[in-house]
N, C-alpha and C. Protein backbone atom coordinates (compact mmCIF):
# COMPACT_ATOMS: atom_id res chain seq x y z
N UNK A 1 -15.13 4.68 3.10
CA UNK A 1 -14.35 3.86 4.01
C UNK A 1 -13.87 2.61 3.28
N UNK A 2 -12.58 2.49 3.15
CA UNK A 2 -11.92 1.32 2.43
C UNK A 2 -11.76 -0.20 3.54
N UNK A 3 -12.12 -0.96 2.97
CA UNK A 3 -12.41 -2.36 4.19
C UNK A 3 -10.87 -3.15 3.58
N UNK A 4 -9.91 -3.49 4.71
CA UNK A 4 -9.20 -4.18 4.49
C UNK A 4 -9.03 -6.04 4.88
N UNK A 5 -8.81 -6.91 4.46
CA UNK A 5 -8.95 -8.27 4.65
C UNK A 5 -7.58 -8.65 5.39
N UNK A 6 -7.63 -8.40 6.29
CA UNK A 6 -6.37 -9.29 7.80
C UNK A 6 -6.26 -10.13 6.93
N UNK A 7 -4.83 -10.74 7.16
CA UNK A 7 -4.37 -12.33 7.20
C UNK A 7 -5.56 -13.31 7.88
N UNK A 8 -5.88 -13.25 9.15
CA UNK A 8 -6.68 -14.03 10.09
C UNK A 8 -8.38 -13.92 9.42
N UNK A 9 -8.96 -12.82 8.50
CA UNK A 9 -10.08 -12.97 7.33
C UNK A 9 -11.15 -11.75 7.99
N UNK A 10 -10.55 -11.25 9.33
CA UNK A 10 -11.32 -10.27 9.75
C UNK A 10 -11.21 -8.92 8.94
N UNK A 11 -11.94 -7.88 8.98
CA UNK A 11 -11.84 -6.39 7.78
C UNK A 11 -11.45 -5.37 9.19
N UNK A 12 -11.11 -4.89 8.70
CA UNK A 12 -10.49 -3.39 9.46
C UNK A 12 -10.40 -2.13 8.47
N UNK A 13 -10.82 -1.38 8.87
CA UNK A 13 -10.81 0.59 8.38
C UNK A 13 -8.69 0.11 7.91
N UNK A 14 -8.85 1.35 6.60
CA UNK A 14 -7.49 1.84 5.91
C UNK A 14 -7.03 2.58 7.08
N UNK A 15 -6.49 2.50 8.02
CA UNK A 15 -5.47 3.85 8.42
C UNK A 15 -3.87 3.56 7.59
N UNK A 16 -3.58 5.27 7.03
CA UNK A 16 -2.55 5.21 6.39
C UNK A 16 -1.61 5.80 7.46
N UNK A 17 -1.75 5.85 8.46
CA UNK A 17 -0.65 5.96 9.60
C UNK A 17 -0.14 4.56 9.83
N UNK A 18 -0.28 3.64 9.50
CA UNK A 18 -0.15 1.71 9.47
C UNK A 18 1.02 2.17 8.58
N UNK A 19 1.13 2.67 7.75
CA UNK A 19 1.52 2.50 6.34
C UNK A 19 2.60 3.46 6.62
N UNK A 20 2.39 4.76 6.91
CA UNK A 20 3.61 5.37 6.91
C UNK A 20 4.54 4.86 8.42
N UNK A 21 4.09 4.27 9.34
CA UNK A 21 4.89 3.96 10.49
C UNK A 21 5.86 2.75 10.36
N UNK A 22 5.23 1.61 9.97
CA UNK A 22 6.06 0.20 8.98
C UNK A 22 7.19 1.13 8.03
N UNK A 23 6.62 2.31 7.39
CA UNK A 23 7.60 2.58 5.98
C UNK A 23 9.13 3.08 7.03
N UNK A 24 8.62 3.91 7.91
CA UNK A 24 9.26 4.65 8.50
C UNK A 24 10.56 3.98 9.48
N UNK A 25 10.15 3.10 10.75
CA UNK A 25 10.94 1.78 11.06
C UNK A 25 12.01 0.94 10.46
N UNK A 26 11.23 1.19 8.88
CA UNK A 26 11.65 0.20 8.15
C UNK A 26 13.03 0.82 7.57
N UNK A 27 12.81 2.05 7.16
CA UNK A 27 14.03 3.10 6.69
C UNK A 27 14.25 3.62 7.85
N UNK A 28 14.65 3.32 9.13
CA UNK A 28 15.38 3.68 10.32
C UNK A 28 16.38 2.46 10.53
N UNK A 29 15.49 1.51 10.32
CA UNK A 29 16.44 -0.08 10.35
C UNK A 29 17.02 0.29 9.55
N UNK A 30 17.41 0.60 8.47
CA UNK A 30 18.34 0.77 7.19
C UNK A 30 19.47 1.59 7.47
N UNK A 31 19.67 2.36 8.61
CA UNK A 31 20.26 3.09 9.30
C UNK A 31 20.09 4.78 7.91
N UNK A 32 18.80 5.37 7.74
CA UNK A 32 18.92 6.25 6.65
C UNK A 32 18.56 7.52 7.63
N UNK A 33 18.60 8.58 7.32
CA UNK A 33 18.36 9.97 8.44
C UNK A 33 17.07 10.18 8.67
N UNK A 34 16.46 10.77 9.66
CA UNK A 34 14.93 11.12 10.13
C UNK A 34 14.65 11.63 8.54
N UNK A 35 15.16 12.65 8.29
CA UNK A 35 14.68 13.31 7.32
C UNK A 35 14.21 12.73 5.84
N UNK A 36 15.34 12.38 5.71
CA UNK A 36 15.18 10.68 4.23
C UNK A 36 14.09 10.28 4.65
N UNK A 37 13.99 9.80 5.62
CA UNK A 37 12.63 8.28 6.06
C UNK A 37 11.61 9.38 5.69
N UNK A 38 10.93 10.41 6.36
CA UNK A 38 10.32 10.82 6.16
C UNK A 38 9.64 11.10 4.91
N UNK A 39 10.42 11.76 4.04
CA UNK A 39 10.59 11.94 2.83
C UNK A 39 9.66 10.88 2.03
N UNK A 40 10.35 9.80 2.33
CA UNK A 40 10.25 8.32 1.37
C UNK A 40 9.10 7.87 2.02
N UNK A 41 9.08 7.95 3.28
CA UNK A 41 7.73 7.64 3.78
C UNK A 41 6.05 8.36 3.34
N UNK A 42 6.34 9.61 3.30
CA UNK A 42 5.16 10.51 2.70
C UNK A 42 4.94 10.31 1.32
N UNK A 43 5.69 10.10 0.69
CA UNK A 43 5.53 9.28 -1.00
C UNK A 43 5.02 8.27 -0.96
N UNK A 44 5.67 6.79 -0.09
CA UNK A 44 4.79 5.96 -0.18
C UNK A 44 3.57 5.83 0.57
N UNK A 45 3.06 7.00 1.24
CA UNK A 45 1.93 6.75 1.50
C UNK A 45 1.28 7.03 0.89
N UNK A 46 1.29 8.57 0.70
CA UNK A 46 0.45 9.18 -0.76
C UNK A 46 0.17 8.41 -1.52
N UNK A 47 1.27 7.59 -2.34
CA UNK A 47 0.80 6.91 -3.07
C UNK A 47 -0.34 5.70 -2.80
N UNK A 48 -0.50 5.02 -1.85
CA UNK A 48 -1.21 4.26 -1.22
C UNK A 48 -2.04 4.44 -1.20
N UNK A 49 -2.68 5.80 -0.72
CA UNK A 49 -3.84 5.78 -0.23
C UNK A 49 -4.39 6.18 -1.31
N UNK A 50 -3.56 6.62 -2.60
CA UNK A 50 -4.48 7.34 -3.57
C UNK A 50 -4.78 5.69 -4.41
N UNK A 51 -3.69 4.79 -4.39
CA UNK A 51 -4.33 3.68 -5.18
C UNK A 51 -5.34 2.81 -4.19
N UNK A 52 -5.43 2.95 -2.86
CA UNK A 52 -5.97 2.03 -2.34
C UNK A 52 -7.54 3.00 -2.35
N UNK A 53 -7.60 4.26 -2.43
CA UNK A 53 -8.80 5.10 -3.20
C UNK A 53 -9.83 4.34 -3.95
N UNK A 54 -9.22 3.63 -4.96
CA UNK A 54 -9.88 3.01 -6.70
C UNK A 54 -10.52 1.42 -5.91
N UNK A 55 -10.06 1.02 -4.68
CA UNK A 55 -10.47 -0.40 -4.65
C UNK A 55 -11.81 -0.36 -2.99
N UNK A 56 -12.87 -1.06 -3.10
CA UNK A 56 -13.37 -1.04 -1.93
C UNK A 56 -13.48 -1.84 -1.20
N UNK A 57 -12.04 -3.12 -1.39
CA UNK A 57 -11.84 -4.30 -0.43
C UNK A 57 -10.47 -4.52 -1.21
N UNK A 58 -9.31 -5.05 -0.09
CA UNK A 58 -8.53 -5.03 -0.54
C UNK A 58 -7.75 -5.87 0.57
N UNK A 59 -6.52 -7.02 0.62
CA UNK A 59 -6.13 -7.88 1.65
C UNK A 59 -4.97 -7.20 2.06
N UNK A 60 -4.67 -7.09 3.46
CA UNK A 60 -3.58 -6.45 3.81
C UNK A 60 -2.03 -7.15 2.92
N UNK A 61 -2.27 -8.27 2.60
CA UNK A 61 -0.87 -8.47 1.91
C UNK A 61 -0.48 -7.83 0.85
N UNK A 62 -1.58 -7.71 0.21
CA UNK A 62 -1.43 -6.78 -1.16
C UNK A 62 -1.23 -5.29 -0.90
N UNK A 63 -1.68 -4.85 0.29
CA UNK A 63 -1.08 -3.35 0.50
C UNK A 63 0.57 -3.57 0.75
N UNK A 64 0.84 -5.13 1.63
CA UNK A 64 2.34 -5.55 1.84
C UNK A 64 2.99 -5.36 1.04
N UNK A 65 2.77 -5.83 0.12
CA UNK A 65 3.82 -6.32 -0.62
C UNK A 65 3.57 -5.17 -1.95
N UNK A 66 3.01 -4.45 -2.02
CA UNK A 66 3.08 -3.24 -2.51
C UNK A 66 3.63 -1.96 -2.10
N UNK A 67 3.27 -1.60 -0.68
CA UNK A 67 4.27 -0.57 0.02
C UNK A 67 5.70 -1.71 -0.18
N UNK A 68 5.91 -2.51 -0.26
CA UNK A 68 7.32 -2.53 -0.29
C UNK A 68 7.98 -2.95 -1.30
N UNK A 69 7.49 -2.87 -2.75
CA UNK A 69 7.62 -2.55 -4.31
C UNK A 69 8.12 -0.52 -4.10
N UNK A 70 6.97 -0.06 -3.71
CA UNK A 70 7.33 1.64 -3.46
C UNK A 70 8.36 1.73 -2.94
N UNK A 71 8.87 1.60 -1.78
CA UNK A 71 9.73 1.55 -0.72
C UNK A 71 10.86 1.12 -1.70
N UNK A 72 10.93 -0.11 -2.54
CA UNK A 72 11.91 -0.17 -3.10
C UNK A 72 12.59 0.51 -4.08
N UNK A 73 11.57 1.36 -4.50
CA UNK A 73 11.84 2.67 -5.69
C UNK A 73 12.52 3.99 -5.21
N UNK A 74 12.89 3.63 -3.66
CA UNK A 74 13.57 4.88 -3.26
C UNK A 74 14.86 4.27 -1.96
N UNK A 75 14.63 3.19 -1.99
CA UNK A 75 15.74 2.61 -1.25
C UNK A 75 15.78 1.13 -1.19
N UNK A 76 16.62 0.35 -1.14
CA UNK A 76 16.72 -0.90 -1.55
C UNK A 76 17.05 -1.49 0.09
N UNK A 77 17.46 -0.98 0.23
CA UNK A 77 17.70 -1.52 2.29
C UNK A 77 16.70 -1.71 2.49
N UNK A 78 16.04 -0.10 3.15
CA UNK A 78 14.84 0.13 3.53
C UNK A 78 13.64 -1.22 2.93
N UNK A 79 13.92 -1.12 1.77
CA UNK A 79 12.57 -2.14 1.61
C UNK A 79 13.08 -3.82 1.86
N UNK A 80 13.85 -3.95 1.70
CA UNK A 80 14.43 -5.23 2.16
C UNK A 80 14.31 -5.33 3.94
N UNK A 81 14.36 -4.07 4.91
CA UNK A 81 14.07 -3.99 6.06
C UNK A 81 12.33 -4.57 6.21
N UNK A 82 11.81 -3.73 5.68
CA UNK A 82 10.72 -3.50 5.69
C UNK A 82 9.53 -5.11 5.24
N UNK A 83 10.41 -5.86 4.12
CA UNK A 83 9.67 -7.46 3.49
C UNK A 83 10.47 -8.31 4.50
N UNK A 84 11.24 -7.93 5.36
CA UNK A 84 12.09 -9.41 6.48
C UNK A 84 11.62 -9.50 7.45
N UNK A 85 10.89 -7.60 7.91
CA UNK A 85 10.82 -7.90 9.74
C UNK A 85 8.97 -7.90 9.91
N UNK A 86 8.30 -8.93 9.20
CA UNK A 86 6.99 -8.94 9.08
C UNK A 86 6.57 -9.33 10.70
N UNK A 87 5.41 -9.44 10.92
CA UNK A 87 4.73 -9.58 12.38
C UNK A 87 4.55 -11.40 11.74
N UNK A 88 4.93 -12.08 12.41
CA UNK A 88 4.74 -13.57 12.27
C UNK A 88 3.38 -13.51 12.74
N UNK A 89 2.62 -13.26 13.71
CA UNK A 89 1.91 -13.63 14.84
C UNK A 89 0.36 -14.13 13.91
């Protein structure tokens, strides 16, 4: 079980459904097809979860701002969607 560090300092369980749903939104805002998002979305998760695998604490920003380094390797909207429309809260 991978422990993640909230902004606010509390830990929460990895779900990589977090990860592919943000990716996914994010390349819909971009106006790109179900199918694309998908696509780009299952890559950057894969990839995620296999690097977030190697670490056993890790801060949600750094998964941030990493899914959206990936995201940018397959669409430049999309990840520009994806680093603007953050949760302020």
């Amino acid at each position: 079980m991978k422990h993640i560090v909230k902004r606010k300092g509390h830990n929460e369980r990895f779900d990589e459904r977090k990860v592919y749903s943000s990716c996914y939104y994010a390349c819909l805002s971009a106006h790109l097809h179900r199918d694309a998002a998908e696509k780009i979305c299952e890559k950057v998760t894969k990839q995620i979860k296999n690097w977030i695998s190697t670490k056993k604490e890790i801060s949600s920003d750094t998964i941030f701002k990493t899914v959206g380094r990936l995201i940018r390797k397959y669409n430049k909207d999309a990840a520009f969607m994806y680093m603007t429309h953050r949760d302020i809260s």
